[in-house]
N, C-alpha and C. Protein backbone atom coordinates (compact mmCIF):
# COMPACT_ATOMS: atom_id res chain seq x y z
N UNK A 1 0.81 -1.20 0.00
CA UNK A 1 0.00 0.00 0.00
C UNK A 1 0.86 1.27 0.00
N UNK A 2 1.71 1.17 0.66
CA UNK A 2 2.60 2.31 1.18
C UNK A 2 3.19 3.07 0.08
N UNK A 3 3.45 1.76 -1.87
CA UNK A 3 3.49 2.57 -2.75
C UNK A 3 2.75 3.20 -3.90
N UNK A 4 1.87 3.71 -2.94
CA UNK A 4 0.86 4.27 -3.40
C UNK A 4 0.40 5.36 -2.96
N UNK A 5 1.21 5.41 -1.72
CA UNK A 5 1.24 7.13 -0.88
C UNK A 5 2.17 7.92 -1.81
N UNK A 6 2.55 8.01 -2.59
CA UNK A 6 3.14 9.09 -3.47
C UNK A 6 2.34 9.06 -4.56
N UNK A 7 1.65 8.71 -5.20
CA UNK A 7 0.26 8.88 -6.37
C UNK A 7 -0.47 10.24 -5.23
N UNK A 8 -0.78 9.53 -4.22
CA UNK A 8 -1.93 10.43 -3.87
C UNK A 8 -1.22 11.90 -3.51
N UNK A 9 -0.06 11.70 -2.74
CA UNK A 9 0.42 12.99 -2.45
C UNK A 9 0.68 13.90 -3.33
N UNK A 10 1.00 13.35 -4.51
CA UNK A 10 1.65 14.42 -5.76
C UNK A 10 -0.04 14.78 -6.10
N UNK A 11 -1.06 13.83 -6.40
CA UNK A 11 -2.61 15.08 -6.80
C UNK A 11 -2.57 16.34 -5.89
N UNK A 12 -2.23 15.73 -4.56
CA UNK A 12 -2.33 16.84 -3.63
C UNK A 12 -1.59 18.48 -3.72
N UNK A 13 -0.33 17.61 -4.31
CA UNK A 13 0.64 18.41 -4.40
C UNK A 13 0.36 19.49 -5.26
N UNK A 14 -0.53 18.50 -6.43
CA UNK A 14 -0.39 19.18 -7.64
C UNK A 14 -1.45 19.89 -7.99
N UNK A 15 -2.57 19.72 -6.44
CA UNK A 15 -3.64 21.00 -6.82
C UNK A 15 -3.43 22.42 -5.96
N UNK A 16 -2.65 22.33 -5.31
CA UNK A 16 -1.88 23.20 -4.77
C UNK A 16 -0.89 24.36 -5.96
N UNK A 17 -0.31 23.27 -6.33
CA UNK A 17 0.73 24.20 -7.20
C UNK A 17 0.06 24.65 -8.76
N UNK A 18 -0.97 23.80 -9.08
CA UNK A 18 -1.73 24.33 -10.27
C UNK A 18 -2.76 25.96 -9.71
N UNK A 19 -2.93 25.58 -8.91
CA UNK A 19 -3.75 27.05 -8.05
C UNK A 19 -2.27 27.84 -7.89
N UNK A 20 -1.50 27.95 -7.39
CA UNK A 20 -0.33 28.51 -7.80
C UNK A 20 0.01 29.31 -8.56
N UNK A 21 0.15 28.51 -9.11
CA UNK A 21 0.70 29.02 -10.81
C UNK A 21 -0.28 29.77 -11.39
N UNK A 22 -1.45 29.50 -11.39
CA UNK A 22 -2.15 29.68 -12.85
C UNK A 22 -3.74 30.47 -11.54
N UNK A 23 -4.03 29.90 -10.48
CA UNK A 23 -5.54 30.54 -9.61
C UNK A 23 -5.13 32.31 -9.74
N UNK A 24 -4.24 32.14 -9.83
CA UNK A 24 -4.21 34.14 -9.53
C UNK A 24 -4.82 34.84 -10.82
N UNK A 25 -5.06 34.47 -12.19
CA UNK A 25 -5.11 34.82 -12.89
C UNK A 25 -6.62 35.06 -13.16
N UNK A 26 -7.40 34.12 -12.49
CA UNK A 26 -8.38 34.36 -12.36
C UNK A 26 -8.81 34.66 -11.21
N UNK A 27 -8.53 34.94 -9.80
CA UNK A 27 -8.76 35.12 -8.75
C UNK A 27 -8.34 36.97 -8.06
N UNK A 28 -7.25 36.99 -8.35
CA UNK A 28 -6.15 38.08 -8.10
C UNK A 28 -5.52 38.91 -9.36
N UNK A 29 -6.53 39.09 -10.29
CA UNK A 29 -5.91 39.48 -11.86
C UNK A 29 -6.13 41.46 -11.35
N UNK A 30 -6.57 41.52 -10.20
CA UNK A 30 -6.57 42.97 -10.34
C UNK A 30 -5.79 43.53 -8.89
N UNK A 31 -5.08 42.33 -8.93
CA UNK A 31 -4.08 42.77 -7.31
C UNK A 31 -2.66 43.36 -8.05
N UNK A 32 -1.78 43.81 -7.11
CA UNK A 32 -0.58 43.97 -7.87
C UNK A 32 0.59 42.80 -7.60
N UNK A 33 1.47 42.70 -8.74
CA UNK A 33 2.03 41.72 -8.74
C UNK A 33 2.60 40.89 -7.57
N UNK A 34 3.92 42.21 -6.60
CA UNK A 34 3.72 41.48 -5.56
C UNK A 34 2.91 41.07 -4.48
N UNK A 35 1.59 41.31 -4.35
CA UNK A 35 0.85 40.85 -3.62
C UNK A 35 0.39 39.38 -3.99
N UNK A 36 0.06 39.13 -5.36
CA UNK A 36 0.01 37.82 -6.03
C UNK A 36 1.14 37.19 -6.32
N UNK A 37 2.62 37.72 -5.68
CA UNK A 37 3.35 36.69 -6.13
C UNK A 37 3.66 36.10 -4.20
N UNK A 38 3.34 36.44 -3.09
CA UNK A 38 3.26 36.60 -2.06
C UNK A 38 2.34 35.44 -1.67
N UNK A 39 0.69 35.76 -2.31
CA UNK A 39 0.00 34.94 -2.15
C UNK A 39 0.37 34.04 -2.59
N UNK A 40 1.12 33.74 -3.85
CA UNK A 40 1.50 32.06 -4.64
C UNK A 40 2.27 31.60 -3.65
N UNK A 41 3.24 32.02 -3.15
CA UNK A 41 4.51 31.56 -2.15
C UNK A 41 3.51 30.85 -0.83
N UNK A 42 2.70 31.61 -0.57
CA UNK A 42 1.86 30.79 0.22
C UNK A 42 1.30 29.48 -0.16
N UNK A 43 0.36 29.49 -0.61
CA UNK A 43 -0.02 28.32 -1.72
C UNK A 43 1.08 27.37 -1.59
N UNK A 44 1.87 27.99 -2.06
CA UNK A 44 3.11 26.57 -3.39
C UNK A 44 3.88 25.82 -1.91
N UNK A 45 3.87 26.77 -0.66
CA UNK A 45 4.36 25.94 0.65
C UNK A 45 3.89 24.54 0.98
N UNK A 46 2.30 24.61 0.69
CA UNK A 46 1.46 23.78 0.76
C UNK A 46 1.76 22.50 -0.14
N UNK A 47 1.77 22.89 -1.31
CA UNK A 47 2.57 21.88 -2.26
C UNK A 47 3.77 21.35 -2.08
N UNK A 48 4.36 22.02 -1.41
CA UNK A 48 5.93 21.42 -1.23
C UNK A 48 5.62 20.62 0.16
N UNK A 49 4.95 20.74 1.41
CA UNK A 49 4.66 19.80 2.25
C UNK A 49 4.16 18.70 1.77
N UNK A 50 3.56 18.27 1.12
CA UNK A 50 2.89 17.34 -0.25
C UNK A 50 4.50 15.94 -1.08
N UNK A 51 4.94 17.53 -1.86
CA UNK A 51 5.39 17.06 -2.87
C UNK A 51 7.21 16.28 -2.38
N UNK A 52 7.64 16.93 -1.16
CA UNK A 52 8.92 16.47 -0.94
C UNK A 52 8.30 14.91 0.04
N UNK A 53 7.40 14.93 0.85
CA UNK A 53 7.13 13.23 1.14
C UNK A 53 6.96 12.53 -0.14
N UNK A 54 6.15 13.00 -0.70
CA UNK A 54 5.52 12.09 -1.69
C UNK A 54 7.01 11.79 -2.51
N UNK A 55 8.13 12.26 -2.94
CA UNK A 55 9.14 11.79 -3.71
C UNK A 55 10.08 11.11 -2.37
N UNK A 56 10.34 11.47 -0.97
CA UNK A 56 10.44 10.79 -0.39
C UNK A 56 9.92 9.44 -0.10
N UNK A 57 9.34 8.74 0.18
CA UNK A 57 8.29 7.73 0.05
C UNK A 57 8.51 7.41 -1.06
N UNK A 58 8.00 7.95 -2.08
CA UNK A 58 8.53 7.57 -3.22
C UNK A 58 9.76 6.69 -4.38
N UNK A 59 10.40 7.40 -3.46
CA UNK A 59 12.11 6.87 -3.90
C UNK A 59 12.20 5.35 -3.80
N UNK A 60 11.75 5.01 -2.54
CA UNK A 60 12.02 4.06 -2.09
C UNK A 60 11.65 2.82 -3.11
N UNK A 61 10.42 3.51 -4.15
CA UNK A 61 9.76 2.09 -4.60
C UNK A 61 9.96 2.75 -5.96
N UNK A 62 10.80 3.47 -6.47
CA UNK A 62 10.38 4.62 -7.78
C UNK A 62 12.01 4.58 -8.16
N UNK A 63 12.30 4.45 -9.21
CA UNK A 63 13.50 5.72 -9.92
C UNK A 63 13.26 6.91 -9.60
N UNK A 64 14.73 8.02 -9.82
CA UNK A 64 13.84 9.10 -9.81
C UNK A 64 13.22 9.71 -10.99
N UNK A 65 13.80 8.60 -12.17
CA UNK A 65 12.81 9.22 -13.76
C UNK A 65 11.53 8.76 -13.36
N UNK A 66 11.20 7.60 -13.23
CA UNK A 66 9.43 7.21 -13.09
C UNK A 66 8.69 8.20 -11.75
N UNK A 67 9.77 8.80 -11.07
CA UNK A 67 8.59 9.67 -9.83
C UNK A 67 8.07 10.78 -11.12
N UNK A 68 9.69 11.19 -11.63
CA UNK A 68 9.39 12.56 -12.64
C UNK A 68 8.53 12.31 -13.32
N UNK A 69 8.02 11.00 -14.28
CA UNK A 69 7.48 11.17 -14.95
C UNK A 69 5.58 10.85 -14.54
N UNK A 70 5.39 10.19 -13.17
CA UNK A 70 4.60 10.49 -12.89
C UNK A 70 4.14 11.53 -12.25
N UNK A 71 5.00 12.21 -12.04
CA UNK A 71 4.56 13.65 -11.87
C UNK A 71 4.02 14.87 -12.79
N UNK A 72 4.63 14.18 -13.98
CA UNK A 72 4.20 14.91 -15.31
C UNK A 72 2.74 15.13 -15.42
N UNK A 73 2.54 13.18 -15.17
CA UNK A 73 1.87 12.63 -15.76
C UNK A 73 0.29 13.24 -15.06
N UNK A 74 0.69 13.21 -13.84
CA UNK A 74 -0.59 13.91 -12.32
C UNK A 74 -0.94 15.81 -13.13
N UNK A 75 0.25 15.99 -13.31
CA UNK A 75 0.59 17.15 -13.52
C UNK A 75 0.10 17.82 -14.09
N UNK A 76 -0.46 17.00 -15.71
CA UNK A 76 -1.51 17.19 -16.98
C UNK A 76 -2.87 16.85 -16.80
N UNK A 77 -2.75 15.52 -15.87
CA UNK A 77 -4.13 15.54 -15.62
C UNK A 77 -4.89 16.70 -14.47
N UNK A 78 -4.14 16.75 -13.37
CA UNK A 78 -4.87 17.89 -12.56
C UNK A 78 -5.20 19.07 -13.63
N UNK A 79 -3.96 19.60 -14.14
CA UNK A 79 -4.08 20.89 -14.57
C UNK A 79 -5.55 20.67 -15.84
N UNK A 80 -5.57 19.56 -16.62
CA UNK A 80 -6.95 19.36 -17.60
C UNK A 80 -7.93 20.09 -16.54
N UNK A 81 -8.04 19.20 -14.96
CA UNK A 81 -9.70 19.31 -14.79
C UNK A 81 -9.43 20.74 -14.57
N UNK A 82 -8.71 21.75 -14.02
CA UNK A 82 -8.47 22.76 -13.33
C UNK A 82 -8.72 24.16 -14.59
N UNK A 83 -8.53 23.42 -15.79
CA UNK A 83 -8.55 24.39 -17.14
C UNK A 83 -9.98 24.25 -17.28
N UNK A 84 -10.35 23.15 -17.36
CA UNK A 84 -11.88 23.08 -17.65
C UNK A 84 -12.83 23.98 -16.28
N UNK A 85 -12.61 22.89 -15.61
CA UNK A 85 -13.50 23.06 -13.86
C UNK A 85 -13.65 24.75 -13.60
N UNK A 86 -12.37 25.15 -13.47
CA UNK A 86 -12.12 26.69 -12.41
C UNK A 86 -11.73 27.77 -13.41
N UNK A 87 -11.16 27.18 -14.75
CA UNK A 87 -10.62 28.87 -15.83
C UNK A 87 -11.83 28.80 -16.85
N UNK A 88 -12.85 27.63 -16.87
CA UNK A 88 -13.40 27.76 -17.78
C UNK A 88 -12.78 27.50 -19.53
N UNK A 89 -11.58 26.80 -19.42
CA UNK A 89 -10.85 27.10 -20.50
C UNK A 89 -11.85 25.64 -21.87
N UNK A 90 -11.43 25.28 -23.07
CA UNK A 90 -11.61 24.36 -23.32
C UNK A 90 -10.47 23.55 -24.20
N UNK A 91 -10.42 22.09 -23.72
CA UNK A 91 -9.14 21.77 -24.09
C UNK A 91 -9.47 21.04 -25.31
N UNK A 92 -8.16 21.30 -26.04
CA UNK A 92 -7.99 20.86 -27.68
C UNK A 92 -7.36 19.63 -28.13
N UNK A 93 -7.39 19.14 -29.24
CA UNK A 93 -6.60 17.85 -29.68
C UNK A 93 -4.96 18.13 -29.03
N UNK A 94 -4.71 19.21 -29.19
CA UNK A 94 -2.98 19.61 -28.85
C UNK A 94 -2.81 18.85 -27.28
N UNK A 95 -3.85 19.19 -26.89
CA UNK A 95 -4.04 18.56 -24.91
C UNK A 95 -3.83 17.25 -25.40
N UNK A 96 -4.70 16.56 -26.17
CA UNK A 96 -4.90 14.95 -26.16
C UNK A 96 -3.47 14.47 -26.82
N UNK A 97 -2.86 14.93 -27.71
CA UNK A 97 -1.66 14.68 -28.50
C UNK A 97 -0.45 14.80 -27.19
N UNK A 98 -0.30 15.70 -26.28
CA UNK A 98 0.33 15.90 -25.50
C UNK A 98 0.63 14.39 -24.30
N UNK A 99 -0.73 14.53 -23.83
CA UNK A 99 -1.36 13.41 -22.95
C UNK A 99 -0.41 12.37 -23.34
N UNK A 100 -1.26 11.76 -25.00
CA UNK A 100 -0.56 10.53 -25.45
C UNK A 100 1.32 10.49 -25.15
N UNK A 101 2.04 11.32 -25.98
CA UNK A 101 3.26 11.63 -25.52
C UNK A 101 3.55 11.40 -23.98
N UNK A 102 2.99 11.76 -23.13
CA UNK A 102 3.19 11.51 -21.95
C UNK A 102 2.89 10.09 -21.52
N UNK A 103 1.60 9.57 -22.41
CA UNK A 103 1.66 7.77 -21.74
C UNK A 103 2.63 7.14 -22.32
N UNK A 104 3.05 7.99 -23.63
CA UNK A 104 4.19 7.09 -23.88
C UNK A 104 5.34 7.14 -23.13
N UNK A 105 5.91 7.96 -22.19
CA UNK A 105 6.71 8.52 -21.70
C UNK A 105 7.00 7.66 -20.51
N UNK A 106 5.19 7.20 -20.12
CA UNK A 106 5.26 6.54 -18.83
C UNK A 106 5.30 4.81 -19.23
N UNK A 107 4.87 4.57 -20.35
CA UNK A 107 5.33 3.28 -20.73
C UNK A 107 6.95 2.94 -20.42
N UNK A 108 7.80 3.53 -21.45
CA UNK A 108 8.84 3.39 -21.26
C UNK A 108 9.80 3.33 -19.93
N UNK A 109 9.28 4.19 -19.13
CA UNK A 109 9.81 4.49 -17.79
C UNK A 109 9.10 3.18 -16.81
N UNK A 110 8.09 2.62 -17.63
CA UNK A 110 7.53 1.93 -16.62
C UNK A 110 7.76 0.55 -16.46
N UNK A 111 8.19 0.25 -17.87
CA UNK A 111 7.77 -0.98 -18.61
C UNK A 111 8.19 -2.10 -17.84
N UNK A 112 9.79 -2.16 -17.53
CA UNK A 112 9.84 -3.28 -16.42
C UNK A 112 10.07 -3.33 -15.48
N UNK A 113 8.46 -2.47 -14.63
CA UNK A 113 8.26 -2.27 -13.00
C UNK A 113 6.97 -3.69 -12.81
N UNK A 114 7.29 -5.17 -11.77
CA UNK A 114 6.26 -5.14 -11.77
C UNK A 114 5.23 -4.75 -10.42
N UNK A 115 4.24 -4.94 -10.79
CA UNK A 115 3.23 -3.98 -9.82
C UNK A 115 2.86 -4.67 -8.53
């Protein structure tokens, strides 16, 4: 079970740092910069309590290419629902072409882990 506490921690991680990066833009688009870059630093703390167990823990049962690349991998999917869900955005074949690239990414990295 235990390698499976780094899947969950990096979503965690990674809705943290997608609000980060990208929530100010729609949240804080009429603050001034450093006040929104202040607020992100807050935020992204949150993610890093997250994200350094989760590659900790991690290690143990992971390369560190397969943590990276499932981190990518969390990375694209959070940020999809977060474009759709909270910016309203809508995503294109370029998203799905991307995606694929990335399962391929995780094939390779994965291929002779067994589970």
């Amino acid at each position: 079970m235990e390698r499976f506490y780094p899947f969950f921690l990096l979503i965690g991680s990674n809705l943290f740092m997608t609000y980060a990066w990208y929530g100010h833009l729609q949240d804080f688009k009429n603050r001034s910069l450093l006040i929104v870059v202040l607020i992100s630093w807050g935020v992204a703390f949150f993610e890093y309590c997250l994200q350094v167990p989760a590659n900790r823990i991690g290690f143990q049962f992971y390369s560190l290419g397969q943590l990276k690349v499932m981190q990518e991998i969390i990375t694209m999917g959070v940020f999809a629902l977060f474009s759709v869900l909270y910016m309203h955005e809508k995503l294109t074949l370029d998203f799905l072409y991307a995606s694929i690239c990335l399962a391929g990414a995780a094939f390779f990295m994965f291929r002779n882990v067994a589970i």
